[in-house]
Protein backbone atom coordinates (compact mmCIF):
# COMPACT_ATOMS: atom_id res chain seq x y z
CA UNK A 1 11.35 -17.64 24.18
CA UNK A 2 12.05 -15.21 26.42
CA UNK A 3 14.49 -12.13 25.95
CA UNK A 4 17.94 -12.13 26.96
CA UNK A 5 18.56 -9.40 29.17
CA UNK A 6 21.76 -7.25 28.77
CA UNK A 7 22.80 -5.55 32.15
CA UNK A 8 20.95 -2.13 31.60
CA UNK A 9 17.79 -4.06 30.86
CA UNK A 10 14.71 -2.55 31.39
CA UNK A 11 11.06 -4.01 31.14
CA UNK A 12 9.51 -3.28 27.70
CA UNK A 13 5.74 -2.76 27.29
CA UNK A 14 4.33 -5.59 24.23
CA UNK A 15 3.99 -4.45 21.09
CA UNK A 16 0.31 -6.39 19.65
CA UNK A 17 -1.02 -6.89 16.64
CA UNK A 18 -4.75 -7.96 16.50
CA UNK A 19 -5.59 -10.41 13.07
CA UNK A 20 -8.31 -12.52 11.12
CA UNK A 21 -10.97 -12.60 9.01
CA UNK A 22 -12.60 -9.31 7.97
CA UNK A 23 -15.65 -8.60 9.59
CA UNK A 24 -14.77 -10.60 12.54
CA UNK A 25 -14.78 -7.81 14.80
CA UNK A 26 -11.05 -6.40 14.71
CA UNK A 27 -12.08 -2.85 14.57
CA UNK A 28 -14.41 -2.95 17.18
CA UNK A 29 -12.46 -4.76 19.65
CA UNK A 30 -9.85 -2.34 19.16
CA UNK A 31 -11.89 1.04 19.78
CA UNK A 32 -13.61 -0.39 22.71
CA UNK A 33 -10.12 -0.69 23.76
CA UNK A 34 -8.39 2.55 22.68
CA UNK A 35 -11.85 4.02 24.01
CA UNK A 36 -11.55 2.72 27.59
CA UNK A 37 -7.99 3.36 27.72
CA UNK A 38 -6.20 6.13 29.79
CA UNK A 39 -3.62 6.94 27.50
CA UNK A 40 -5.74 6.51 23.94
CA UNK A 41 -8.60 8.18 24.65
CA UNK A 42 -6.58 11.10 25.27
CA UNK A 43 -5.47 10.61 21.78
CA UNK A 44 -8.64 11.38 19.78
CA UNK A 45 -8.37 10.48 16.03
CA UNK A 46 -5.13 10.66 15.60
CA UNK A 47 -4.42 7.08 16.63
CA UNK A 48 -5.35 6.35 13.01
CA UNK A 49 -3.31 7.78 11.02
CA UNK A 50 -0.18 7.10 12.48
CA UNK A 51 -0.85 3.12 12.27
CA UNK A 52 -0.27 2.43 16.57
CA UNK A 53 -1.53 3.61 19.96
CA UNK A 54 -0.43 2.76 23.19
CA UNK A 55 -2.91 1.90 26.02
CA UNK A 56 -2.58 1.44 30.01
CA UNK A 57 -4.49 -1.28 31.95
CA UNK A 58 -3.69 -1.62 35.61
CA UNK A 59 -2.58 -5.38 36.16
CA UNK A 60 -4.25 -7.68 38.12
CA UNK A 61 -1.37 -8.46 39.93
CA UNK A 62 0.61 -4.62 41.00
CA UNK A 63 -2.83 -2.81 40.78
CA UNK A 64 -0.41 -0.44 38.38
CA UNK A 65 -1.20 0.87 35.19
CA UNK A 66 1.15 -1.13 32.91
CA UNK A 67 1.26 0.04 28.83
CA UNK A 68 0.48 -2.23 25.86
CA UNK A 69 1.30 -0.76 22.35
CA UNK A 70 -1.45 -2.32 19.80
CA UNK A 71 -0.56 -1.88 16.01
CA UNK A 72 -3.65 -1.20 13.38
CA UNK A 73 -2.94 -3.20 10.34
CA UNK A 74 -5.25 -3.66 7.41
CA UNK A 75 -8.71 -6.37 7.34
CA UNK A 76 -8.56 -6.78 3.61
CA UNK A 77 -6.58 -9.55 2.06
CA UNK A 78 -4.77 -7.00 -0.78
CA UNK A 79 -2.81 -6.21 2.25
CA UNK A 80 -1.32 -9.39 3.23
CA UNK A 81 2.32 -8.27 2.98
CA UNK A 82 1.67 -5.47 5.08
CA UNK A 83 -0.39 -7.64 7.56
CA UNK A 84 2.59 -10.15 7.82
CA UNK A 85 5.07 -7.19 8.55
CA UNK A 86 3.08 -6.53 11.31
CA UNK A 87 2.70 -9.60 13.07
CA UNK A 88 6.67 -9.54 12.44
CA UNK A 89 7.04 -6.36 14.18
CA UNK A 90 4.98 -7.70 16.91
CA UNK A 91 5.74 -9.42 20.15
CA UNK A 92 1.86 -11.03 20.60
CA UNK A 93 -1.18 -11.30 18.25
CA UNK A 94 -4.48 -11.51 18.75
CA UNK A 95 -5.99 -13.88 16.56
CA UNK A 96 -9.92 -12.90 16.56
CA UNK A 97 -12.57 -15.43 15.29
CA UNK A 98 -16.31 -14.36 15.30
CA UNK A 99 -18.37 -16.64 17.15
CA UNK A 100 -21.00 -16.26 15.38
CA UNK A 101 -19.31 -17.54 11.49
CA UNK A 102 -16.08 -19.61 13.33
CA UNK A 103 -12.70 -20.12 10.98
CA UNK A 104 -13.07 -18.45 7.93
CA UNK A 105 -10.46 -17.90 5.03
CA UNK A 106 -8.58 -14.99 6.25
CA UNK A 107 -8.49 -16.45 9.90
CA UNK A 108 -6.34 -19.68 8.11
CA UNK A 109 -4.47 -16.97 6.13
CA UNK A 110 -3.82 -15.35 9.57
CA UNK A 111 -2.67 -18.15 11.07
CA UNK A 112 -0.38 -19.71 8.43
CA UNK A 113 1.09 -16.04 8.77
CA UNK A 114 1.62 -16.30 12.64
CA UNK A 115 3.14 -19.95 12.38
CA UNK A 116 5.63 -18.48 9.66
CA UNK A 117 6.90 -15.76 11.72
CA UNK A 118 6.39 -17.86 15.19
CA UNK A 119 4.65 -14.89 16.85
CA UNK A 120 3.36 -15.94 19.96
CA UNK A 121 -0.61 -15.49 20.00
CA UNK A 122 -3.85 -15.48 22.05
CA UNK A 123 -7.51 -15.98 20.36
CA UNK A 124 -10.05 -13.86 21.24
CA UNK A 125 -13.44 -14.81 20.33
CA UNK A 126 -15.70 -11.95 19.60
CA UNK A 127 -19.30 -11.22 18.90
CA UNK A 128 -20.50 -13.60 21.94
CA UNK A 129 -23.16 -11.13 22.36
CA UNK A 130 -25.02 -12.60 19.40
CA UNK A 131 -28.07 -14.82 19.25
CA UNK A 132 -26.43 -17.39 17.23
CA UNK A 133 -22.76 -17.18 18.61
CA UNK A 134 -21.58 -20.83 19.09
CA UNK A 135 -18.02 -20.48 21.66
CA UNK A 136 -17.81 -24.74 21.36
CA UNK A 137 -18.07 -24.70 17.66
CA UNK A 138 -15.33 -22.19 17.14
CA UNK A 139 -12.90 -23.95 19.07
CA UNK A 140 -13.58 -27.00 17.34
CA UNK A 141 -13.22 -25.55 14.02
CA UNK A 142 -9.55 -23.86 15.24
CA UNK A 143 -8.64 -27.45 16.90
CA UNK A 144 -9.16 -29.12 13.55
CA UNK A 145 -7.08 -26.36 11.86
CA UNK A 146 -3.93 -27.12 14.42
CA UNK A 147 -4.89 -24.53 17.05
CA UNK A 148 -4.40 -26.21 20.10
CA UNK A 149 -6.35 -24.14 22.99
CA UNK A 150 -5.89 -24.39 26.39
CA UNK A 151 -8.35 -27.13 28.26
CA UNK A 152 -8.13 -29.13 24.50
CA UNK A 153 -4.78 -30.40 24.54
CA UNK A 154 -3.13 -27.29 23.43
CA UNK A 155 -1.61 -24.34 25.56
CA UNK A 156 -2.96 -21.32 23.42
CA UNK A 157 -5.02 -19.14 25.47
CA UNK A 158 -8.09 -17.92 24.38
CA UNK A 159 -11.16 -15.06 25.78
CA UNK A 160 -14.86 -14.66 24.97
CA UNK A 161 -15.20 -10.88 24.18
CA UNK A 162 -18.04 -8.63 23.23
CA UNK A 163 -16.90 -5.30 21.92
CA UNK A 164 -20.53 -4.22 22.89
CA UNK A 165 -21.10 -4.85 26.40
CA UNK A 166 -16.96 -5.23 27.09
CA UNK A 167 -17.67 -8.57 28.93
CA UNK A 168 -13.89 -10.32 28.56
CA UNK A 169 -12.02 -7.54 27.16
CA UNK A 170 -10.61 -6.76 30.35
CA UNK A 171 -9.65 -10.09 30.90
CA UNK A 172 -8.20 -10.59 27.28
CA UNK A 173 -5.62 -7.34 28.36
CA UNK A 174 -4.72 -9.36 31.23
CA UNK A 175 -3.75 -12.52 29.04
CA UNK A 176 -1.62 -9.79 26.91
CA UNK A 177 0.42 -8.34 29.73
CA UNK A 178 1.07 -12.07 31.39
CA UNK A 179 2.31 -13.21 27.98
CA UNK A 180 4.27 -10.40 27.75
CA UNK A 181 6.26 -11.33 30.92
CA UNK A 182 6.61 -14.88 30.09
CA UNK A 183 8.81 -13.55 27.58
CA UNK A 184 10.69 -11.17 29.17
CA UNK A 185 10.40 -8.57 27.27
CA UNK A 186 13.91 -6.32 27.60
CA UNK A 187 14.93 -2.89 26.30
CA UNK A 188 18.53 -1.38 26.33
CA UNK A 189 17.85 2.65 27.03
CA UNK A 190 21.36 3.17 26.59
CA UNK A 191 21.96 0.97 22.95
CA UNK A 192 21.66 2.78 19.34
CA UNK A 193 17.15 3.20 18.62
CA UNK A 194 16.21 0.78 16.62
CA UNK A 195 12.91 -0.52 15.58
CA UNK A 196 10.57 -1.12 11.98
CA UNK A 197 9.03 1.14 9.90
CA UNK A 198 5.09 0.80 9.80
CA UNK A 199 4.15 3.55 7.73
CA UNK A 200 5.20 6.34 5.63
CA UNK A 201 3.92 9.20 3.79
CA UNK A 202 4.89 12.53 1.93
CA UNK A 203 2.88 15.73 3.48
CA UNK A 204 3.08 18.71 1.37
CA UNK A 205 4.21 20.91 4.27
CA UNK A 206 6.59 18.55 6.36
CA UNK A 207 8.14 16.13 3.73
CA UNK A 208 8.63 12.88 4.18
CA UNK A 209 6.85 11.74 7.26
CA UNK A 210 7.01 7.93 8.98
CA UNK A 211 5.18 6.19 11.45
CA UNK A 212 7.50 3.63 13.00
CA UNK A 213 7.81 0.85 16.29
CA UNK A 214 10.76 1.44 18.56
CA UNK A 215 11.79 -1.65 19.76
CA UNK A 216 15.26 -0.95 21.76
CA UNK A 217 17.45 2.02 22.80
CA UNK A 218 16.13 5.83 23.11
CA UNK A 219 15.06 7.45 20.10
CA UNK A 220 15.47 11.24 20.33
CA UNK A 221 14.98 14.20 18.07
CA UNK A 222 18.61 15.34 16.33
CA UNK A 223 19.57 12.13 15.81
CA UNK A 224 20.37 10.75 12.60
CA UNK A 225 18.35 7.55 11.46
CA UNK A 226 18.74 5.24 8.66
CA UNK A 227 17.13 2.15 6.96
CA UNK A 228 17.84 0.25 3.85
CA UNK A 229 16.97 2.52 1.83
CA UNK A 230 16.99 5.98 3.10
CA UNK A 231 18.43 7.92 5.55
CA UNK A 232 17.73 10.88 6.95
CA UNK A 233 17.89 13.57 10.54
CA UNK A 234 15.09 13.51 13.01
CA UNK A 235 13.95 17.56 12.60
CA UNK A 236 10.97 16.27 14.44
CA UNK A 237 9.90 13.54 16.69
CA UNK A 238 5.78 12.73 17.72
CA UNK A 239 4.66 10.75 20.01
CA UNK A 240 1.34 8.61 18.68
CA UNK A 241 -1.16 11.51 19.97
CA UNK A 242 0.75 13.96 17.65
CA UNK A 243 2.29 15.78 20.58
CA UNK A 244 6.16 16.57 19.38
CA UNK A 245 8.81 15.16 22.11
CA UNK A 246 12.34 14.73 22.66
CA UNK A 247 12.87 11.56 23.45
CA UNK A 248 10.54 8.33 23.19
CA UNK A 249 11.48 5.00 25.14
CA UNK A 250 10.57 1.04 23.60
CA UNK A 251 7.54 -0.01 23.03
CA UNK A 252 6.14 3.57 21.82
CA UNK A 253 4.69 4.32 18.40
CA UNK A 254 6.56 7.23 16.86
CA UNK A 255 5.41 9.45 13.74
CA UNK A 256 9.66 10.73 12.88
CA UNK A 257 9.93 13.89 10.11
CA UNK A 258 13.11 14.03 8.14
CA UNK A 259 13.62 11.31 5.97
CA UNK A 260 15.09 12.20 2.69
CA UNK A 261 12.88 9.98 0.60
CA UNK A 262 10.01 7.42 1.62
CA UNK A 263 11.50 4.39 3.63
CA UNK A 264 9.48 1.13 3.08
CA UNK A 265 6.97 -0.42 4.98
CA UNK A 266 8.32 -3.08 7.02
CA UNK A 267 11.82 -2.23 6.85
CA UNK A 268 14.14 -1.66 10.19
CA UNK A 269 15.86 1.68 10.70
CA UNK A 270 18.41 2.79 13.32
CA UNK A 271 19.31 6.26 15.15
CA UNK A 272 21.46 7.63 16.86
CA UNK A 273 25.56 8.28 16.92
CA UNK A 274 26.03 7.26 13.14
CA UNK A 275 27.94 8.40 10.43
CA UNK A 276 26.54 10.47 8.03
CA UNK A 277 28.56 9.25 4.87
CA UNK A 278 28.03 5.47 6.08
CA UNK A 279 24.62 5.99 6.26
CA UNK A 280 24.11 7.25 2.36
CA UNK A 281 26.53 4.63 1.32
CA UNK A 282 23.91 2.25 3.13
CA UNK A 283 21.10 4.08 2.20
CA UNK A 284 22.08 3.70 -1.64
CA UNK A 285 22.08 -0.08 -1.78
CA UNK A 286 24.41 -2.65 -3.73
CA UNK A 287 23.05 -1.84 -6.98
CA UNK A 288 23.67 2.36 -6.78
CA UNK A 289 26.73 1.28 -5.11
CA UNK A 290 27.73 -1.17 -7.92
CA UNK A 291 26.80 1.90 -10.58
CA UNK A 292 23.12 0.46 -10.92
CA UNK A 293 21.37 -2.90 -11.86
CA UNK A 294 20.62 -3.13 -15.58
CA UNK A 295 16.64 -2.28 -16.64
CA UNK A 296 14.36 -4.72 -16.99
CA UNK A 297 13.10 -5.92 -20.55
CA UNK A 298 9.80 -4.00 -21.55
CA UNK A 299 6.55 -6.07 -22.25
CA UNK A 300 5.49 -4.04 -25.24
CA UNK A 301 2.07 -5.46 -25.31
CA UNK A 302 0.87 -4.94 -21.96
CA UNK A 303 -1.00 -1.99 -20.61
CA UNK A 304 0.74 0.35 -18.82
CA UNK A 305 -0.29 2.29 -15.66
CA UNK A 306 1.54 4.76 -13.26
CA UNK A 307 0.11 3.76 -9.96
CA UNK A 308 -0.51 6.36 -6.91
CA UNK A 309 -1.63 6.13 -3.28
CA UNK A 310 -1.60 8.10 0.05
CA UNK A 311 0.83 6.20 1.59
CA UNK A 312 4.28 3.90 1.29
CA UNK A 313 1.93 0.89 2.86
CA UNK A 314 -0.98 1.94 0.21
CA UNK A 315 0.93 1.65 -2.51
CA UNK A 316 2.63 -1.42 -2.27
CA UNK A 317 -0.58 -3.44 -1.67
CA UNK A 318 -1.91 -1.44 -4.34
CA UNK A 319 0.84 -2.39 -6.71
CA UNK A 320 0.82 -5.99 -5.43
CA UNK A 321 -2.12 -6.42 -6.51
CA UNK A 322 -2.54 -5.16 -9.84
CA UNK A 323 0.87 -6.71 -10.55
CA UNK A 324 -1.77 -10.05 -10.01
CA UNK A 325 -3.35 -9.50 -13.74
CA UNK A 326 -1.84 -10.51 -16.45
CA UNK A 327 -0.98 -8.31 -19.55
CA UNK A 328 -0.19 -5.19 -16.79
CA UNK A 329 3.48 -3.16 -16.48
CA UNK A 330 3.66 -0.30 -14.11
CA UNK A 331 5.87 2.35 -15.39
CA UNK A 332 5.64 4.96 -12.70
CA UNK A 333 4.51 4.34 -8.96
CA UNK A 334 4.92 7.45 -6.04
CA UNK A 335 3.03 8.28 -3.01
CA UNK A 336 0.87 11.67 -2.96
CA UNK A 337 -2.14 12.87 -4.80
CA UNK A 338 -2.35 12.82 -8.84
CA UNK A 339 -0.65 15.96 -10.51
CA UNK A 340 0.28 17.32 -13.91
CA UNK A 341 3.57 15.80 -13.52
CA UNK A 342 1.62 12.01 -13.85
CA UNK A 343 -0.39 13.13 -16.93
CA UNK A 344 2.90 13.83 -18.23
CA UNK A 345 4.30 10.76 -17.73
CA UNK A 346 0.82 8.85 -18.59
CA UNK A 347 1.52 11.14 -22.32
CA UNK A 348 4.98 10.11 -22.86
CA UNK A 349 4.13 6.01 -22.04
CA UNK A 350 0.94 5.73 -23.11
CA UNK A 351 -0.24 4.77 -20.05
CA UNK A 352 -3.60 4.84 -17.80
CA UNK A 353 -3.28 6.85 -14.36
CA UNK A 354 -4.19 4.26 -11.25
CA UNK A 355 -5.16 6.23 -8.17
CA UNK A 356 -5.82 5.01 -4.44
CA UNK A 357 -7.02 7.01 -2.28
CA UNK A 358 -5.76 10.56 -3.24
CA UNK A 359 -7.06 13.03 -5.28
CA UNK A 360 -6.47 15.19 -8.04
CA UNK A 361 -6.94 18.82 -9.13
CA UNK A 362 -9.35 20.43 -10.96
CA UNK A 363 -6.37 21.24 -13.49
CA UNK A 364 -4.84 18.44 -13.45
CA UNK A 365 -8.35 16.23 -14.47
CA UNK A 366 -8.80 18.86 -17.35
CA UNK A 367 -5.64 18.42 -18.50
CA UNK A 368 -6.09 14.60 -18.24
CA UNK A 369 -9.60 14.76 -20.07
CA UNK A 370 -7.42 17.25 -22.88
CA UNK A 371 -4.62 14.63 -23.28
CA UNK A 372 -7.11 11.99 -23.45
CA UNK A 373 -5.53 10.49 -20.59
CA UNK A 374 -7.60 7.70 -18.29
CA UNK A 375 -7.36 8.16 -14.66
CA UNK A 376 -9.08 5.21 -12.51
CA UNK A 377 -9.14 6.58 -8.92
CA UNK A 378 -10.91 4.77 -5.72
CA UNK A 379 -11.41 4.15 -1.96
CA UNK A 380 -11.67 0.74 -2.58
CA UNK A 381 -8.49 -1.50 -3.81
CA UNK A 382 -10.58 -3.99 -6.09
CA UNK A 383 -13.14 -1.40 -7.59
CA UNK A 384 -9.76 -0.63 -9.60
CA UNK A 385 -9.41 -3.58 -10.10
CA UNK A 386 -12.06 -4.33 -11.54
CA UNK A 387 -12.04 -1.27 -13.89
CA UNK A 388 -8.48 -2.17 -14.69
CA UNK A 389 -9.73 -5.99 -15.84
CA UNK A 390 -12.77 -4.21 -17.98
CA UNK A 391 -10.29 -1.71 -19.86
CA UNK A 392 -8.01 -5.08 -20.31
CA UNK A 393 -10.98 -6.85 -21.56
CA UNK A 394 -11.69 -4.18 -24.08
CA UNK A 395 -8.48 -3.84 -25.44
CA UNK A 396 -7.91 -7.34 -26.21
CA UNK A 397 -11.55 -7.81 -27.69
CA UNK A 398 -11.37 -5.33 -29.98
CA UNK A 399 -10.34 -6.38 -33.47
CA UNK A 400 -8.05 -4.34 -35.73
CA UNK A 401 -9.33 -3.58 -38.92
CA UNK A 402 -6.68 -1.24 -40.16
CA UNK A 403 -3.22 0.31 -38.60
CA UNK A 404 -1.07 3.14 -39.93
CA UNK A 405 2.07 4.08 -38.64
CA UNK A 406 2.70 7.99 -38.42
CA UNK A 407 5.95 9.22 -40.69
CA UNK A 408 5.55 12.67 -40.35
CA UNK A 409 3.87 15.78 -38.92
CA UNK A 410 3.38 18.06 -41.69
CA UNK A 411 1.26 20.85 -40.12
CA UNK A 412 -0.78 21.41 -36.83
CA UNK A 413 -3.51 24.26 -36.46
CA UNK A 414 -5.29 23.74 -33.56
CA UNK A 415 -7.17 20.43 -32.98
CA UNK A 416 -6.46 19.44 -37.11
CA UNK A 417 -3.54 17.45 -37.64
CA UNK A 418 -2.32 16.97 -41.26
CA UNK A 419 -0.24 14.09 -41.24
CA UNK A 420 1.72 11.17 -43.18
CA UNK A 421 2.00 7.68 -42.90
CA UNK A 422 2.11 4.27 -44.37
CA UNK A 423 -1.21 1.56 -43.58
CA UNK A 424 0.98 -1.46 -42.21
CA UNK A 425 -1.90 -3.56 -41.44
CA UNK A 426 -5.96 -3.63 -43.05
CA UNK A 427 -7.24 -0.52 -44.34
CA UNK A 428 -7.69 2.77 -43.30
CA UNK A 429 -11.14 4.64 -44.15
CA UNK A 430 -12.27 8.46 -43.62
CA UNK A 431 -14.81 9.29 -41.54
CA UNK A 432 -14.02 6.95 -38.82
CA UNK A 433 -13.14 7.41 -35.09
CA UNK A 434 -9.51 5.85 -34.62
CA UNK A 435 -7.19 5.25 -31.48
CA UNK A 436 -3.36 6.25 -31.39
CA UNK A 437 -0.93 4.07 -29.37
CA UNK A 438 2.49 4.70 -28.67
CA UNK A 439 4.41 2.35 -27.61
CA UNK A 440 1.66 -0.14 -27.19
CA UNK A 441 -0.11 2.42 -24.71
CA UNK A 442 -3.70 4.27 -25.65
CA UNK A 443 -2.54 8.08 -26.29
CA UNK A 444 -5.25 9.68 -27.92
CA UNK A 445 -9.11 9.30 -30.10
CA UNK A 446 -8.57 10.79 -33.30
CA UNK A 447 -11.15 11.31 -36.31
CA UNK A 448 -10.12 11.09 -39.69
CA UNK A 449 -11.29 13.80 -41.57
CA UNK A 450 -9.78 13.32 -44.96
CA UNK A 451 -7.83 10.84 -46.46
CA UNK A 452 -5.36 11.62 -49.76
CA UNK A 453 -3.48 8.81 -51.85
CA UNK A 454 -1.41 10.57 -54.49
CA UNK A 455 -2.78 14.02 -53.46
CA UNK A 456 -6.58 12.96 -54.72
CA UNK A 457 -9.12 12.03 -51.98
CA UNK A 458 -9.70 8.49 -51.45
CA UNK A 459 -12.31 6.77 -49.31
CA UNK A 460 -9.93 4.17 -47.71
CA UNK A 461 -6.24 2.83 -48.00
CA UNK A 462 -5.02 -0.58 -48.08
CA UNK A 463 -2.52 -2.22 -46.55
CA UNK A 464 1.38 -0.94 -47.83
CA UNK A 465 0.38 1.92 -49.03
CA UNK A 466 1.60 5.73 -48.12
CA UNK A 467 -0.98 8.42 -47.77
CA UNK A 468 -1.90 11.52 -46.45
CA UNK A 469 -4.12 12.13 -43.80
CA UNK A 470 -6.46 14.69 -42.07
CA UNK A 471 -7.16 14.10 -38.63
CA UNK A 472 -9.08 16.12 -35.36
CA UNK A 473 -7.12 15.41 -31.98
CA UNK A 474 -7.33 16.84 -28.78
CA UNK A 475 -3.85 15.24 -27.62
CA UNK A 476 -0.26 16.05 -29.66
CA UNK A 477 0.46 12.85 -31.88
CA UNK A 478 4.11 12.50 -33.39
CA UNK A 479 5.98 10.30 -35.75
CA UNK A 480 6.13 6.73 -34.57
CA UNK A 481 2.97 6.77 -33.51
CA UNK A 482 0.13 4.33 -34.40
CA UNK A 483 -3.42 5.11 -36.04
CA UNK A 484 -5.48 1.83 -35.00
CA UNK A 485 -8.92 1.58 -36.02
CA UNK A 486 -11.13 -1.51 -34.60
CA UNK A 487 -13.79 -3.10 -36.11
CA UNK A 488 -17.33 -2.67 -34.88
């Protein structure tokens, strides 16, 4: 439906988001685009990493060049939430189905998603260039999915486009902008900024930094700005080429420095004229505000990771994921690379290190490897995965033959350990390679150099029995600790 206009109304460029199934041709549609554009090919790379460009294409009907802001949002499916925050932010979508493979699963994901939010859309039909594209198919595969197209009972426009030879891109734009004044798309330059949060990231020289959509009012540096979460001053305000501004105007993609912590993806933030102590008080949330919710109760059995990623967005796919498999508890999550302070943490809960797309130190990976700490680090969300269901698969396999729980540190000279501690479970032998857990979390490989019952030197121990022990370990072990060792 179209906007209603308020009496300072001003026309509003559409914000776009371009969906469907991965390999369909998103990414290529939208660099021919940003490529052929005025305003983003002045832009260069940095179009990526702020998550939204704008373009200008002169309209068929004024000759002028008119703006369209076009939002990138993730292919792969570990990023649905992210991808349904997006069409959400968005005024139009592009739904894009190759003609060469038709409706696949992510292009029914894509549309479930558009029908939830009721996000007005246009389907673009891409790779017609190819040998074995079949336009009539398509169509017929989207009518029998509840896509009603124009010319087949329906009234949902649709394009042929070839992101090599540009035939129908230019006509697709042209769909976008007269869509875009069916509905009347208003801005208010004179009401408080507000808009959504599409990204956000902590750089090591500017803080927190966000990407964000304005949607109404004038967003200018100085102001103050606030979501649900955080609040924050603009100290400095970027247009989407990077170029710092003053002021920005609806539909523009902004990158906005001064948050005090991360805001989340997808949530809406105001600016402008706003008390400061309102805005922490809304910042904080009911539960800080209500002296805290109470902890949640701790799975003692399952494996525990600390999860990080380069950005806000990153993260929570990352986390949505792994939160997917079974027998998993996340016990630390932050944006930014790995550092000492996560080996820490990964010591004191026994957990494994989960890393997307960041890096860590030279240091810090010795210091993991000393700690016997595991870091799993990738480009790609289910290679982690993966590694994460192996290590699972490993720890649940193994068989214990023999646990002893630690009830005292007696003496530590270097890597030698000389310890106490009662066999709870099986029996304990010398000689062996062992594991110790705290907290149901791997902390360290030991060997077990010598074992003493009684002060004489014994083979093995048996269950409920109290001995002494001898043991090499790289990592510090203390009382309360468990000595596990498996069977082969």
């Amino acid at each position: 439906m179209p906007e209603t206009p308020s009496k300072n109304s001003i026309q509003r460029p559409p914000i776009v988001v371009v969906m469907g199934h991965v390999d369909h041709g998103k990414t290529s549609l939208l660099d021919y685009i940003r490529k052929t554009s005025v305003v983003a090919r002045e832009a260069g790379g940095i179009t990526q990493s702020i998550g939204a460009y704008e373009i200008e294409h002169p309209s068929t009907s004024s000759g002028q060049a008119r703006k369209i802001t076009f939002i990138d949002t993730p292919g792969h499916e570990a990023f649905k939430a992210m991808r349904s925050r997006g069409a959400t932010v968005a005024d139009i979508a592009i739904l894009v189905v190759a003609a060469d493979e038709g409706v696949r699963p992510q292009t029914l994901e894509a549309i479930n998603t558009l029908r939830e939010v009721a996000t007005p859309y246009i389907v673009a039909i891409t790779k017609i260039d190819r040998p074995n594209a079949n336009i009539e198919k398509v169509k017929s595969e989207l009518l029998a999915n509840g896509v009603l197209l124009e010319g087949m009972g329906g009234d949902v426009s649709w394009q042929g486009v070839s992101a090599v030879t540009g035939e129908g891109i230019g006509e697709l734009i042209d769909f976008i902008l007269l869509l875009g004044d069916v509905l009347g798309l208003q801005y208010d330059p004179e009401s408080t900024a507000e808009g959504v949060i599409i990204e956000a990231t902590k750089d090591s020289r500017r803080g927190v930094v966000a990407s964000l959509i304005l949607r109404n009012g004038t967003l200018k540096e100085g102001e103050y700005i606030t979501t649900e979460s955080t609040y924050g001053k603009i100290k400095m305000l970027e247009n989407f080429k990077g170029e710092r501004v003053q002021e920005l105007y609806p539909s523009a993609p902004a990158r906005v420095i001064g948050f005090e912590d991360l805001p989340a993806v997808g949530e809406k933030f105001q600016a402008g004229d706003i008390n400061l102590a309102e805005i922490k008080l809304a910042a904080a949330g009911p539960a800080a505000r209500a002296g805290g919710a109470p902890a949640a109760e701790e799975d003692k059995e399952a494996m525990k990771l600390v999860t990080k990623a380069d950005t806000s967005g990153s993260l929570e796919a990352l986390n949505h994921v792994i939160k997917e498999i079974s027998g998993i508890r996340i016990v630390g999550s932050a944006v930014g690379d790995i550092t000492d302070g996560d080996v820490d943490q990964a010591i004191s809960t026994g957990s494994i290190i989960v890393g997307f797309r960041v890096k860590a130190s030279g240091s810090t990976v010795n210091r993991a490897q000393i700690k016997n700490v595991k870091i799993i680090s990738s480009e790609i969300i289910y290679k982690i995965v993966e590694e994460i269901e192996a290590r699972l698969k490993e720890l649940r396999g193994a068989i214990v033959a023999g646990e002893l729980e630690i009830l005292r540190i007696f003496e530590t000279e270097g890597r030698r350990v000389v310890l106490g501690g009662r066999v709870v479970t099986g029996t304990i032998k010398v000689g062996v390679e062992a594991r110790v857990e705290r907290r149901g979390g791997a902390v360290a490989t030991v060997r077990i150099i010598n074992l003493q019952e009684n002060r004489k030197d014994v083979a093995e121990v048996k269950e409920g029995t109290e001995c002494g022990m001898l043991v090499e370990s790289d990592a510090k072990i203390q009382p309360g600790d468990r000595i596990k060792i498996f069977s082969e």
